[in-house]
C-alpha atoms as a PDB file:
ATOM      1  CA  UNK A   1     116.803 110.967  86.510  1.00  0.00           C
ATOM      2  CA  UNK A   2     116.801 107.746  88.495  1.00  0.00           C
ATOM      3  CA  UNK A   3     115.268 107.700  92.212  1.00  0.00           C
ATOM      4  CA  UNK A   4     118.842 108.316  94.129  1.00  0.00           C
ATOM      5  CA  UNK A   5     119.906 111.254  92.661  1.00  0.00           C
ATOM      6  CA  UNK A   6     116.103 112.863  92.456  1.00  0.00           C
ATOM      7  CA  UNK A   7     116.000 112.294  96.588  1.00  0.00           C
ATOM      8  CA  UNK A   8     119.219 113.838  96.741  1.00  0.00           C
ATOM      9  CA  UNK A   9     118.419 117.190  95.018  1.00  0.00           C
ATOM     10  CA  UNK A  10     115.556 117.056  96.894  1.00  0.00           C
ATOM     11  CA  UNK A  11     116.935 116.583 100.104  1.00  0.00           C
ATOM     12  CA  UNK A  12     119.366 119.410  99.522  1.00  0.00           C
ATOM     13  CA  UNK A  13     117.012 122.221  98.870  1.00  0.00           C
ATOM     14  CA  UNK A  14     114.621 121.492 101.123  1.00  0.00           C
ATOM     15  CA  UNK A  15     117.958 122.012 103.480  1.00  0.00           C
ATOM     16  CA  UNK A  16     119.041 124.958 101.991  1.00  0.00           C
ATOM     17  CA  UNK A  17     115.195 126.353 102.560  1.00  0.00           C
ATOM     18  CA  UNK A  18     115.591 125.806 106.035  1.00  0.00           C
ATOM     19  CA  UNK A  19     118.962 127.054 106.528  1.00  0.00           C
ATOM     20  CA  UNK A  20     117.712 130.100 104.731  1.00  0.00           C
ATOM     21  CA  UNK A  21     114.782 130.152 107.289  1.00  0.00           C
ATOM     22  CA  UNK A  22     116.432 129.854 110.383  1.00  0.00           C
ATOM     23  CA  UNK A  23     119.115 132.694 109.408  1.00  0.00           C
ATOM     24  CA  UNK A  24     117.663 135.151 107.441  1.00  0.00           C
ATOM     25  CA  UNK A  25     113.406 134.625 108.346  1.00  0.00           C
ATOM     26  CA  UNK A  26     110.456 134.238 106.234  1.00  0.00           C
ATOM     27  CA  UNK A  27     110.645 137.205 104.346  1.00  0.00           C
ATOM     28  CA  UNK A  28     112.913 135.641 101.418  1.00  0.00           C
ATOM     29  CA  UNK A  29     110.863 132.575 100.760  1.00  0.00           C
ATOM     30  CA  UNK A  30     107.867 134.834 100.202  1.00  0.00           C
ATOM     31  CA  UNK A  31     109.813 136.619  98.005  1.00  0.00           C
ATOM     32  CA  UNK A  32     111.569 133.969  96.278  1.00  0.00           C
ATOM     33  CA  UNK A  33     107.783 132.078  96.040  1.00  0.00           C
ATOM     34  CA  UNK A  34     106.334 135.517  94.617  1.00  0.00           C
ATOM     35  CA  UNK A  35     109.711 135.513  91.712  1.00  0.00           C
ATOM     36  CA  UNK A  36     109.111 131.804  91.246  1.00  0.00           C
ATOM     37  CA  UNK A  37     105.336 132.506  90.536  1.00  0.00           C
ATOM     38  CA  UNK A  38     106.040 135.438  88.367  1.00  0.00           C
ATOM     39  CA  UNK A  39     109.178 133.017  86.104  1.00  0.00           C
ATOM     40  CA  UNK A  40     106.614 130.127  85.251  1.00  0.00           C
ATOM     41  CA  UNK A  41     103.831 132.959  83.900  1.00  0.00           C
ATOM     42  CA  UNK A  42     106.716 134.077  82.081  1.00  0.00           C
ATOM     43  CA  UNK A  43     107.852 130.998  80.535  1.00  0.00           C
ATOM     44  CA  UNK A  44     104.093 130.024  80.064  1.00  0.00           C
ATOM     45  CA  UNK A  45     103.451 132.926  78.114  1.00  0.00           C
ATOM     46  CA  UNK A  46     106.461 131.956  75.538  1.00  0.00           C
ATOM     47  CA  UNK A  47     106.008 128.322  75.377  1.00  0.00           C
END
């Protein structure tokens, strides 16, 4: 993955985050962090 295309994906979900923020609150990214947390033990238990 060169440098354009890495600052690209980045750029997008960091704007989807916030677009998620401002309509729906807080309460999603602390759920979607929790999920997130809970999918790398997971994968780190089978790797």
């Amino acid at each position: 993955m060169n440098t354009p295309i890495a600052l690209v994906l980045a750029t997008l979900i960091i704007g989807g985050l916030v677009a998620d923020t401002m309509i729906y609150g807080n309460e999603h990214l602390i759920f979607l962090g929790k999920e997130i947390l809970d999918l790398i033990e997971w994968i780190a238990f089978w790797r």
